[in-house]
Protein backbone atom coordinates (compact mmCIF):
# COMPACT_ATOMS: atom_id res chain seq x y z
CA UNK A 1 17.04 -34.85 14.65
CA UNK A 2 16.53 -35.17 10.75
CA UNK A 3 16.87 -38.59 9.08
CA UNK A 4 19.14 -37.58 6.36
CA UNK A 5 21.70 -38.91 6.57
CA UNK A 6 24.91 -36.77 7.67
CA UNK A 7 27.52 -39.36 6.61
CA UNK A 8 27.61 -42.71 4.64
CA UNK A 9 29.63 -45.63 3.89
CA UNK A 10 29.13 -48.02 1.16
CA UNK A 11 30.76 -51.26 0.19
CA UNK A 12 33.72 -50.33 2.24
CA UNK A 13 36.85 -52.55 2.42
CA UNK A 14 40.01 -52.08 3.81
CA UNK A 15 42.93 -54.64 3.51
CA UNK A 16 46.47 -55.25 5.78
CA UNK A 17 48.62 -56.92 3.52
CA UNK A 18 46.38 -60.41 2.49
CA UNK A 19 43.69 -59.67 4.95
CA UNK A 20 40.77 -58.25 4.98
CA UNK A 21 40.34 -55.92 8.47
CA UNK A 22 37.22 -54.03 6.89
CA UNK A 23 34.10 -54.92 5.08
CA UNK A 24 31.33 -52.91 5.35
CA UNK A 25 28.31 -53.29 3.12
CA UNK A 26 27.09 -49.90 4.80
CA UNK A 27 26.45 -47.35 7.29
CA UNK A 28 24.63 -44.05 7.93
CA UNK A 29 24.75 -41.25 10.34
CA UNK A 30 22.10 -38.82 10.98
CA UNK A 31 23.01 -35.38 11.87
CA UNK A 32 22.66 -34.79 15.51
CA UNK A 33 22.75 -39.06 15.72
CA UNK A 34 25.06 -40.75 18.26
CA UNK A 35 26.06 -43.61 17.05
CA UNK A 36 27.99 -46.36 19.27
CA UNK A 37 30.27 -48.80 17.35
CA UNK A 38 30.64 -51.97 20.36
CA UNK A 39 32.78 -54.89 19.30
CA UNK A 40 35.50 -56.92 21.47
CA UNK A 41 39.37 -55.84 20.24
CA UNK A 42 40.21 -56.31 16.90
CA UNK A 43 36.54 -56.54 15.66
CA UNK A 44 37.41 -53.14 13.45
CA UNK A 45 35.78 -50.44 15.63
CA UNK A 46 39.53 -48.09 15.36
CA UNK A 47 39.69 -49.59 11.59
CA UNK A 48 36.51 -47.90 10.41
CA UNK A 49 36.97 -44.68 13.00
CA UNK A 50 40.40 -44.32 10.56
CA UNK A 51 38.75 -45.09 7.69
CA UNK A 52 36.24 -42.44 8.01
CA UNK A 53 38.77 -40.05 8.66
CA UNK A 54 41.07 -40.58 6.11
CA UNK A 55 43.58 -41.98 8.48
CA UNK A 56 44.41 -45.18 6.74
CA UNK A 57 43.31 -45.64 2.54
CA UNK A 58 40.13 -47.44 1.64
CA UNK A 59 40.69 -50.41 -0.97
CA UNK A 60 37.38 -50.10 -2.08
CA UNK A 61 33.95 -48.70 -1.46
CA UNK A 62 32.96 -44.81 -1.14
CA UNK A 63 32.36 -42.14 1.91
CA UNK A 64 29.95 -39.59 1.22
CA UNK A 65 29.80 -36.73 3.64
CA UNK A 66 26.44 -34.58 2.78
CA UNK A 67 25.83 -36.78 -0.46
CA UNK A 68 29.25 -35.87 -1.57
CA UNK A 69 31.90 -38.37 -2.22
CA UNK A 70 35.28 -37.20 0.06
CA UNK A 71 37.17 -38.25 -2.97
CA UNK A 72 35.57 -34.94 -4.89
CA UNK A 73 37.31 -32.65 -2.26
CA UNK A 74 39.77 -31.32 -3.95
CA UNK A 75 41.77 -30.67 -0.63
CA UNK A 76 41.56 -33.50 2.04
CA UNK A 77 42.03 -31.05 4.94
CA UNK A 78 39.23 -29.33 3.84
CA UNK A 79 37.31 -32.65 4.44
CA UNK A 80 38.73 -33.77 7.80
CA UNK A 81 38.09 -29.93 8.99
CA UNK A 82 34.58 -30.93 8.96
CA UNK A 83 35.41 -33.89 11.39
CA UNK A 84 37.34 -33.87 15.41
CA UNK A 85 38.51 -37.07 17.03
CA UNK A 86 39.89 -38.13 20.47
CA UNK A 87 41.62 -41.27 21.33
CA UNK A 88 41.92 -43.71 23.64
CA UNK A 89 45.15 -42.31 25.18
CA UNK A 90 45.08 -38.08 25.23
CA UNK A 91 47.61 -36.53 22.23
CA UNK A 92 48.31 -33.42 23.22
CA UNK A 93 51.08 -30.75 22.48
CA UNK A 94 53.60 -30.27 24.68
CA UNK A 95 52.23 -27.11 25.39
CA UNK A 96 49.31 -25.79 28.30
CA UNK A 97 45.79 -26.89 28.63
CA UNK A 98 44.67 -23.25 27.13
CA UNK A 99 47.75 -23.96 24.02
CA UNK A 100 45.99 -27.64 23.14
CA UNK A 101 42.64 -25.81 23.43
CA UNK A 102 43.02 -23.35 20.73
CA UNK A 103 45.76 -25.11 18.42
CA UNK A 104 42.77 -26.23 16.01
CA UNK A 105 40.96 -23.15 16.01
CA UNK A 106 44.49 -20.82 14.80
CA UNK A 107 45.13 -23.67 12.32
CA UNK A 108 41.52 -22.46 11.08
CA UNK A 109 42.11 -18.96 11.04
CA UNK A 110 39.61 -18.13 13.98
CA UNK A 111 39.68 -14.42 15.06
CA UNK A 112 41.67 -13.97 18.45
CA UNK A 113 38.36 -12.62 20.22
CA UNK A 114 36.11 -15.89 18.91
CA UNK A 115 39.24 -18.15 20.15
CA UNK A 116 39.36 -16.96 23.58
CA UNK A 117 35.71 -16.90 23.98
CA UNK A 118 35.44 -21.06 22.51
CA UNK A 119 38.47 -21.64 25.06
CA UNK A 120 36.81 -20.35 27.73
CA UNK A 121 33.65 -22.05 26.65
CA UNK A 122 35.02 -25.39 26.39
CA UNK A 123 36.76 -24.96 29.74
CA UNK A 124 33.90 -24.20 31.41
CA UNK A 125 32.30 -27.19 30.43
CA UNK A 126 34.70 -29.70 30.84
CA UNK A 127 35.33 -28.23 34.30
CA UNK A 128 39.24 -27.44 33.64
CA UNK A 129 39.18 -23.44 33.99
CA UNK A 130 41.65 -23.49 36.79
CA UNK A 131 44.41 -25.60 34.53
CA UNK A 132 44.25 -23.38 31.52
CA UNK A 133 48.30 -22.75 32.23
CA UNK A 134 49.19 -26.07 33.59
CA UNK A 135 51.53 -27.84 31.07
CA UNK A 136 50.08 -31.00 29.12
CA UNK A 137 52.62 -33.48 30.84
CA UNK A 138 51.85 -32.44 34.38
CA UNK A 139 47.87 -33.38 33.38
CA UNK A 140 46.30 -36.43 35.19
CA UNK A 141 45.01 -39.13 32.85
CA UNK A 142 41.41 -37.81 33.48
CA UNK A 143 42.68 -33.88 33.36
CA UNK A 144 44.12 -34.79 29.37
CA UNK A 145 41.28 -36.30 28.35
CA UNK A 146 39.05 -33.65 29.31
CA UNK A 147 41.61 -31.29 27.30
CA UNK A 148 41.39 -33.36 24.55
CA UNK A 149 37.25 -33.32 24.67
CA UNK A 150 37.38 -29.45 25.14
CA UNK A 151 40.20 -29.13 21.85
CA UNK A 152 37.72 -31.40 19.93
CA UNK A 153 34.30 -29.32 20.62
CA UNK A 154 35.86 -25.77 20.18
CA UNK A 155 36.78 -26.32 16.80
CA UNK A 156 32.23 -27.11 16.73
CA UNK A 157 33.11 -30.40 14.49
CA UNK A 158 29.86 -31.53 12.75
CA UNK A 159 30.84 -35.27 13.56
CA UNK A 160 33.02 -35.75 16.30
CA UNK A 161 34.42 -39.87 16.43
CA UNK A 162 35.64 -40.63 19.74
CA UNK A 163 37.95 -44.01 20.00
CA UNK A 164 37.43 -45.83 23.61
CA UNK A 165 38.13 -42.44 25.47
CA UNK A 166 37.40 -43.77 28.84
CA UNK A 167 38.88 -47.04 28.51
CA UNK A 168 42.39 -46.25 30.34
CA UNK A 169 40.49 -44.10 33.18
CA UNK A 170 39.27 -45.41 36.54
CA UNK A 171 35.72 -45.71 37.18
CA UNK A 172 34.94 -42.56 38.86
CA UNK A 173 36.69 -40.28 36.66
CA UNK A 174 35.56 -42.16 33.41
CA UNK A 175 31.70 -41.20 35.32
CA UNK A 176 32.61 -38.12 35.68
CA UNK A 177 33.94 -37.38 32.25
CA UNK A 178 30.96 -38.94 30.71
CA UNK A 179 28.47 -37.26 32.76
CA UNK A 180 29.82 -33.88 30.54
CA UNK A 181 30.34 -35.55 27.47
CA UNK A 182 26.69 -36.77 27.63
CA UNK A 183 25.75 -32.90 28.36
CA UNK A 184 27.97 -31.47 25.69
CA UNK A 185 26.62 -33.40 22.76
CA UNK A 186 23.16 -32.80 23.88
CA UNK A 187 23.74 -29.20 24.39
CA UNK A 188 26.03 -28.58 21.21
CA UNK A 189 23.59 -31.12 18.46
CA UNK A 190 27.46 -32.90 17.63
CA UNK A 191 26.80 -35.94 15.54
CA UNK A 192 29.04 -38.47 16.91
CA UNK A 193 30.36 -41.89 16.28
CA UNK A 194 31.89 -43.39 19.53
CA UNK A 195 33.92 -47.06 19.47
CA UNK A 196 33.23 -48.57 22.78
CA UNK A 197 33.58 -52.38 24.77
CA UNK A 198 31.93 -50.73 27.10
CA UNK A 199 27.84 -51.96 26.45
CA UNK A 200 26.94 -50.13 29.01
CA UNK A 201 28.64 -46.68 27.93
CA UNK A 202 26.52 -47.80 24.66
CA UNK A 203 23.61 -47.94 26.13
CA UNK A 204 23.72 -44.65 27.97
CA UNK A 205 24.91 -42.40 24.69
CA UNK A 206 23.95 -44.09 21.91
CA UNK A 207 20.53 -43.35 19.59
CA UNK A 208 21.48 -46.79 17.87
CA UNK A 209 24.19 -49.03 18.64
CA UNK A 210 26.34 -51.17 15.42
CA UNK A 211 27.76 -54.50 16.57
CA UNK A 212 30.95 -55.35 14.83
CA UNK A 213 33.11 -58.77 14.32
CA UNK A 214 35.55 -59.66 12.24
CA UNK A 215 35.80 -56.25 10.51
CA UNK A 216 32.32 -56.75 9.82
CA UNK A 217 28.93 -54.67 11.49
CA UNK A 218 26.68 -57.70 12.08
CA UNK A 219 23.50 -56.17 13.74
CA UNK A 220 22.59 -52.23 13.72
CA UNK A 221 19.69 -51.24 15.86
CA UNK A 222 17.95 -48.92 18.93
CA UNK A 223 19.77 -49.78 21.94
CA UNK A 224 16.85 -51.72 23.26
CA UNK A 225 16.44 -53.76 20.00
CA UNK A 226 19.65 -54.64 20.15
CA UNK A 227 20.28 -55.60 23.78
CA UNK A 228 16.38 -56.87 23.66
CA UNK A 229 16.49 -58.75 20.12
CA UNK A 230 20.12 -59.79 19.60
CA UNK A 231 20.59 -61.21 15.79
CA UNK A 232 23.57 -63.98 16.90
CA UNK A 233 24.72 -66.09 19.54
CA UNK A 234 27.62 -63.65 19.44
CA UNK A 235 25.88 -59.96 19.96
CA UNK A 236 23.82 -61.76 22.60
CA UNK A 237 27.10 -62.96 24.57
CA UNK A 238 28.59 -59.52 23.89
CA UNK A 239 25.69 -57.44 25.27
CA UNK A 240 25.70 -59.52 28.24
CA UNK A 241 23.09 -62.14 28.04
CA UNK A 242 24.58 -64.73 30.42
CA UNK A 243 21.80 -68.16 29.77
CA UNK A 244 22.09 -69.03 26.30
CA UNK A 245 21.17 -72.71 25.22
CA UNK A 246 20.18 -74.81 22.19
CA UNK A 247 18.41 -77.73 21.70
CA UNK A 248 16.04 -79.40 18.54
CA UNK A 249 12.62 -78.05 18.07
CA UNK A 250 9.94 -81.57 19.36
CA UNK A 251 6.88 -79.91 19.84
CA UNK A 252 4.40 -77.12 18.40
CA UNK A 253 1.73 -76.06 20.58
CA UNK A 254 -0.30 -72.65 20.04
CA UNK A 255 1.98 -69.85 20.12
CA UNK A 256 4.45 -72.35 21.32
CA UNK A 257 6.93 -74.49 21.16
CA UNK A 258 8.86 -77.24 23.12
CA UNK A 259 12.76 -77.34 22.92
CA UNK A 260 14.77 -80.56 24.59
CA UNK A 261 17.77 -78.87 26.28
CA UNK A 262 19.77 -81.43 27.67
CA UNK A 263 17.19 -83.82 28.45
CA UNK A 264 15.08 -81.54 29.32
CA UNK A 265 11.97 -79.44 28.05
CA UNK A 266 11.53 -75.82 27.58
CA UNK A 267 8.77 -74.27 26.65
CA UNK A 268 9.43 -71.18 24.47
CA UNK A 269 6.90 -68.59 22.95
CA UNK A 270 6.81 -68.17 19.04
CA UNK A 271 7.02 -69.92 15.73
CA UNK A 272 9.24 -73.09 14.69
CA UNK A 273 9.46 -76.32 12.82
CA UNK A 274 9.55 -79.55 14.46
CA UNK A 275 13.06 -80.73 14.10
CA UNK A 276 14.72 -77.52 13.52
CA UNK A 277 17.62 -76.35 16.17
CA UNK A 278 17.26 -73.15 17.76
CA UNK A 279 19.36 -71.22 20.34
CA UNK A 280 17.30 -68.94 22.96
CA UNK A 281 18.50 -66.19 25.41
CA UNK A 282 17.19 -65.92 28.61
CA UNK A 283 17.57 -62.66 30.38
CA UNK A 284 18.67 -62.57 34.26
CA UNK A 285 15.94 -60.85 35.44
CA UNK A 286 13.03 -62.86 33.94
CA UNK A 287 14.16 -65.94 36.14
CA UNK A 288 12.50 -66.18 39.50
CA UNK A 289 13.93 -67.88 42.44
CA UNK A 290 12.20 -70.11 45.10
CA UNK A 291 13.33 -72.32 47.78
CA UNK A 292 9.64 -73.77 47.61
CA UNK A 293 7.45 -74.13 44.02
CA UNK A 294 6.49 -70.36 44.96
CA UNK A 295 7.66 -68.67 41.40
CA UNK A 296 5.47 -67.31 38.97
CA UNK A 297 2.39 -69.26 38.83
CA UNK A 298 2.04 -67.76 35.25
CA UNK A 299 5.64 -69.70 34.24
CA UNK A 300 5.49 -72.40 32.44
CA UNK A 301 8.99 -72.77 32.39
CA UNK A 302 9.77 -74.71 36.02
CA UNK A 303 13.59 -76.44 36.71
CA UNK A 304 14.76 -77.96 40.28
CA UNK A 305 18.51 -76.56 40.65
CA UNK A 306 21.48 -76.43 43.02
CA UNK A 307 22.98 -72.65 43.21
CA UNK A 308 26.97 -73.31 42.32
CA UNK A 309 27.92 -69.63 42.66
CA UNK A 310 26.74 -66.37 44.23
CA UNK A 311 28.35 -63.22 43.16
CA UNK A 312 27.60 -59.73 44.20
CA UNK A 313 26.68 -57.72 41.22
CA UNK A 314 25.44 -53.98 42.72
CA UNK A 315 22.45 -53.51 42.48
CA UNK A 316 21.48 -57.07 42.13
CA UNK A 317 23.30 -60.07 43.44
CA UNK A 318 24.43 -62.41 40.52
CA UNK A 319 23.33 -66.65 40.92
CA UNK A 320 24.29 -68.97 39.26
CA UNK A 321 22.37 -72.33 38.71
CA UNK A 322 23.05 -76.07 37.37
CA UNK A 323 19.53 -76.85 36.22
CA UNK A 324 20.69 -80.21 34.11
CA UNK A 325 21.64 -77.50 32.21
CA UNK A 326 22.95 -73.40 33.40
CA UNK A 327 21.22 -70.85 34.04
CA UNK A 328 21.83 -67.64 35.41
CA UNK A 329 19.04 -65.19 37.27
CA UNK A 330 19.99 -61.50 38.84
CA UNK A 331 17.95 -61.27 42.50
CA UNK A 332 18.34 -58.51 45.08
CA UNK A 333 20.52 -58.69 47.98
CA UNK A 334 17.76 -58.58 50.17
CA UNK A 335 15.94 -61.59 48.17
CA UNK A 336 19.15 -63.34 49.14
CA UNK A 337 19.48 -62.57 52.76
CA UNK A 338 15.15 -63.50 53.29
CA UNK A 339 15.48 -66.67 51.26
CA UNK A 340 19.05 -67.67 53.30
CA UNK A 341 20.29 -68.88 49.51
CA UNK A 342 23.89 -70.15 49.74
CA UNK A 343 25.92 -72.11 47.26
CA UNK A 344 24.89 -75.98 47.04
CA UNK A 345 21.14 -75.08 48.63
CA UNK A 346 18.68 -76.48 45.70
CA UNK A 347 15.80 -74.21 44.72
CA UNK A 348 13.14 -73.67 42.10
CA UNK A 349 14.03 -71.77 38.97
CA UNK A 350 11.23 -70.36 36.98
CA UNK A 351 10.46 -68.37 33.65
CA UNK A 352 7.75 -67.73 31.36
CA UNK A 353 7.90 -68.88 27.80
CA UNK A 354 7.30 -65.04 26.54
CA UNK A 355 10.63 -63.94 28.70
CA UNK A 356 12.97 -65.69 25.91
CA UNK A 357 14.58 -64.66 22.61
CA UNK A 358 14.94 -66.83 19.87
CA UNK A 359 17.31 -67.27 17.53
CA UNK A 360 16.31 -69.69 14.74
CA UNK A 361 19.24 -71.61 13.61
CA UNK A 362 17.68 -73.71 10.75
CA UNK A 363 16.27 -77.27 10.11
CA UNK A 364 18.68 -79.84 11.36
CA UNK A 365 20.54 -81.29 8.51
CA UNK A 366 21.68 -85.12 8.69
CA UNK A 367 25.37 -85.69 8.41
């Protein structure tokens, strides 16, 4: 992968009617990137998929595709050419799987011998060989979004934007679909630009993941950064951190500081100012659960708790605590069964002060 970058947006806005739906200060693809746009509905994600596409007009701002503005092609089509998207819900032709296959490459003038051979290609790998005849309406929901993959990667897009394409399909099929996917774009170099609610489809395709709200992208990082290091209260609800709490800054220590949460002290690694309020994320799997004071010895971080909810959560088992305040740790079934935890027992929750993100909120100001 080179870092130059493939595509670019800058100081795009788009408007419906008096409101704004898009406003994007900018963005970058890298050629053979995959980027994943994640947002809840209506955050923009189809908006700027559109946009990029020349779908829907831009109000203001510019696209560059190779450091050229799209506005200087002189034929749109010649632009979009460059570009294949699928959607959430397959449109295909009413026509056979091997019809929808090839309709992009005759509208490009591909020579009959290099159409069959990308047909049978794309086929292949999507796994659909044996419905190359079988009309588009007699497809399964899985079976016309695999046609719609194969149209899109035998016309060999150089960005290929891909609009929740597993969102209306069951789990097994949507694994099974993405299982290829993943395997085409690695085996094919296809930038790609993929909208997604789904943080953990994110996480498994994505070289960097954009976090969008309100139209807007509001933290852009590695996977890992992002899910690790979330920016706002918001990106860390969306990528699935389940304790987050606040509370005013009372104590600096070295290399840490205290936070009253409820009533209650937490010790938290990093900088602050006494007085300030600061929200902090505690992931699952950094709290340890004891029916005795038998947690980390290393945590400094210590809570008595009664468990209001256990829910199984494959592979862990998902429970919940009311500390004075919530928390929420991931164990293992089996940690479960040997510890006989059930809802109402009361047990020990523990977590070290380096096992929490931050999120400085600012010095309190007096009303």
């Amino acid at each position: 992968m080179t870092h130059k970058p493939l595509l670019e947006l800058r100081g795009l806005v788009v408007r419906r009617g008096a409101a704004t739906v898009l406003d994007l200060d900018e963005l970058a693809l890298r050629e053979g990137e995959i980027m994943a746009l994640i947002g809840p509905n209506g955050a923009g994600k189809t908006t700027l998929l559109h946009s990029i596409l020349g779908l829907i007009p831009v109000d203001r701002g510019s696209i560059l595709f190779k450091g050229e503005s799209i506005a200087e092609y002189a034929y749109r089509h010649l632009y979009r050419r460059r570009f294949a998207m699928v959607f959430q819900e397959p449109l295909l032709f009413s026509s056979s799987v091997y019809g929808n296959i090839v309709s992009g490459l005759k509208i490009r003038g591909i020579s009959r011998n290099e159409v069959k051979k990308r047909a049978a290609e794309e086929m292949r790998r999507f796994a659909i060989s044996h419905l190359a005849d079988r009309q588009s309406r007699a497809l399964s929901g899985g079976e016309a979004q695999r046609t719609s993959l194969a149209r899109a990667f035998a016309v060999r897009p150089e960005v290929l934007l891909l609009d929740e394409p597993f969102a209306s399909l069951d789990a097994i099929t949507r694994e099974s679909i993405t299982r290829d996917l993943e395997r085409a774009i690695r085996e094919t170099g296809t930038s790609v630009i993929i909208a997604t609610h789904d943080r953990d489809e994110a996480l498994r395709l994505a070289d960097r993941i954009s976090v969008m709200q309100g139209g807007k992208i509001i933290q852009t990082g590695p996977p890992a950064q992002v899910m690790e290091r979330p920016a706002s209260e918001f990106v860390a609800g969306f990528v699935g951190t389940e304790t987050i709490l606040a509370g005013e800054v009372k104590t600096l220590l070295n290399g840490t500081f205290t936070v009253m949460v409820q009533g209650f002290e937490v010790e938290l690694a990093g900088e602050a100012c006494r007085g300030e309020y600061v929200t902090f994320c505690v992931k699952p799997e950094s709290i340890v659960i004891s029916r005795n004071s038998r947690g980390s010895m290393s945590a400094r971080n210590r809570f008595r708790g009664r468990v209001t909810r256990i829910t199984a959560l494959r592979p862990y088992t998902r429970v919940h605590l009311d500390c004075g305040f919530p928390l929420t740790a991931w164990i293992t079934p089996h940690s479960v069964r040997e510890m006989n935890i059930a809802e109402g027992d009361s047990v020990e929750a523990s977590f070290k002060a380096t096992a929490v993100h931050v999120i400085r909120r600012g010095a309190r100001r007096d009303s």
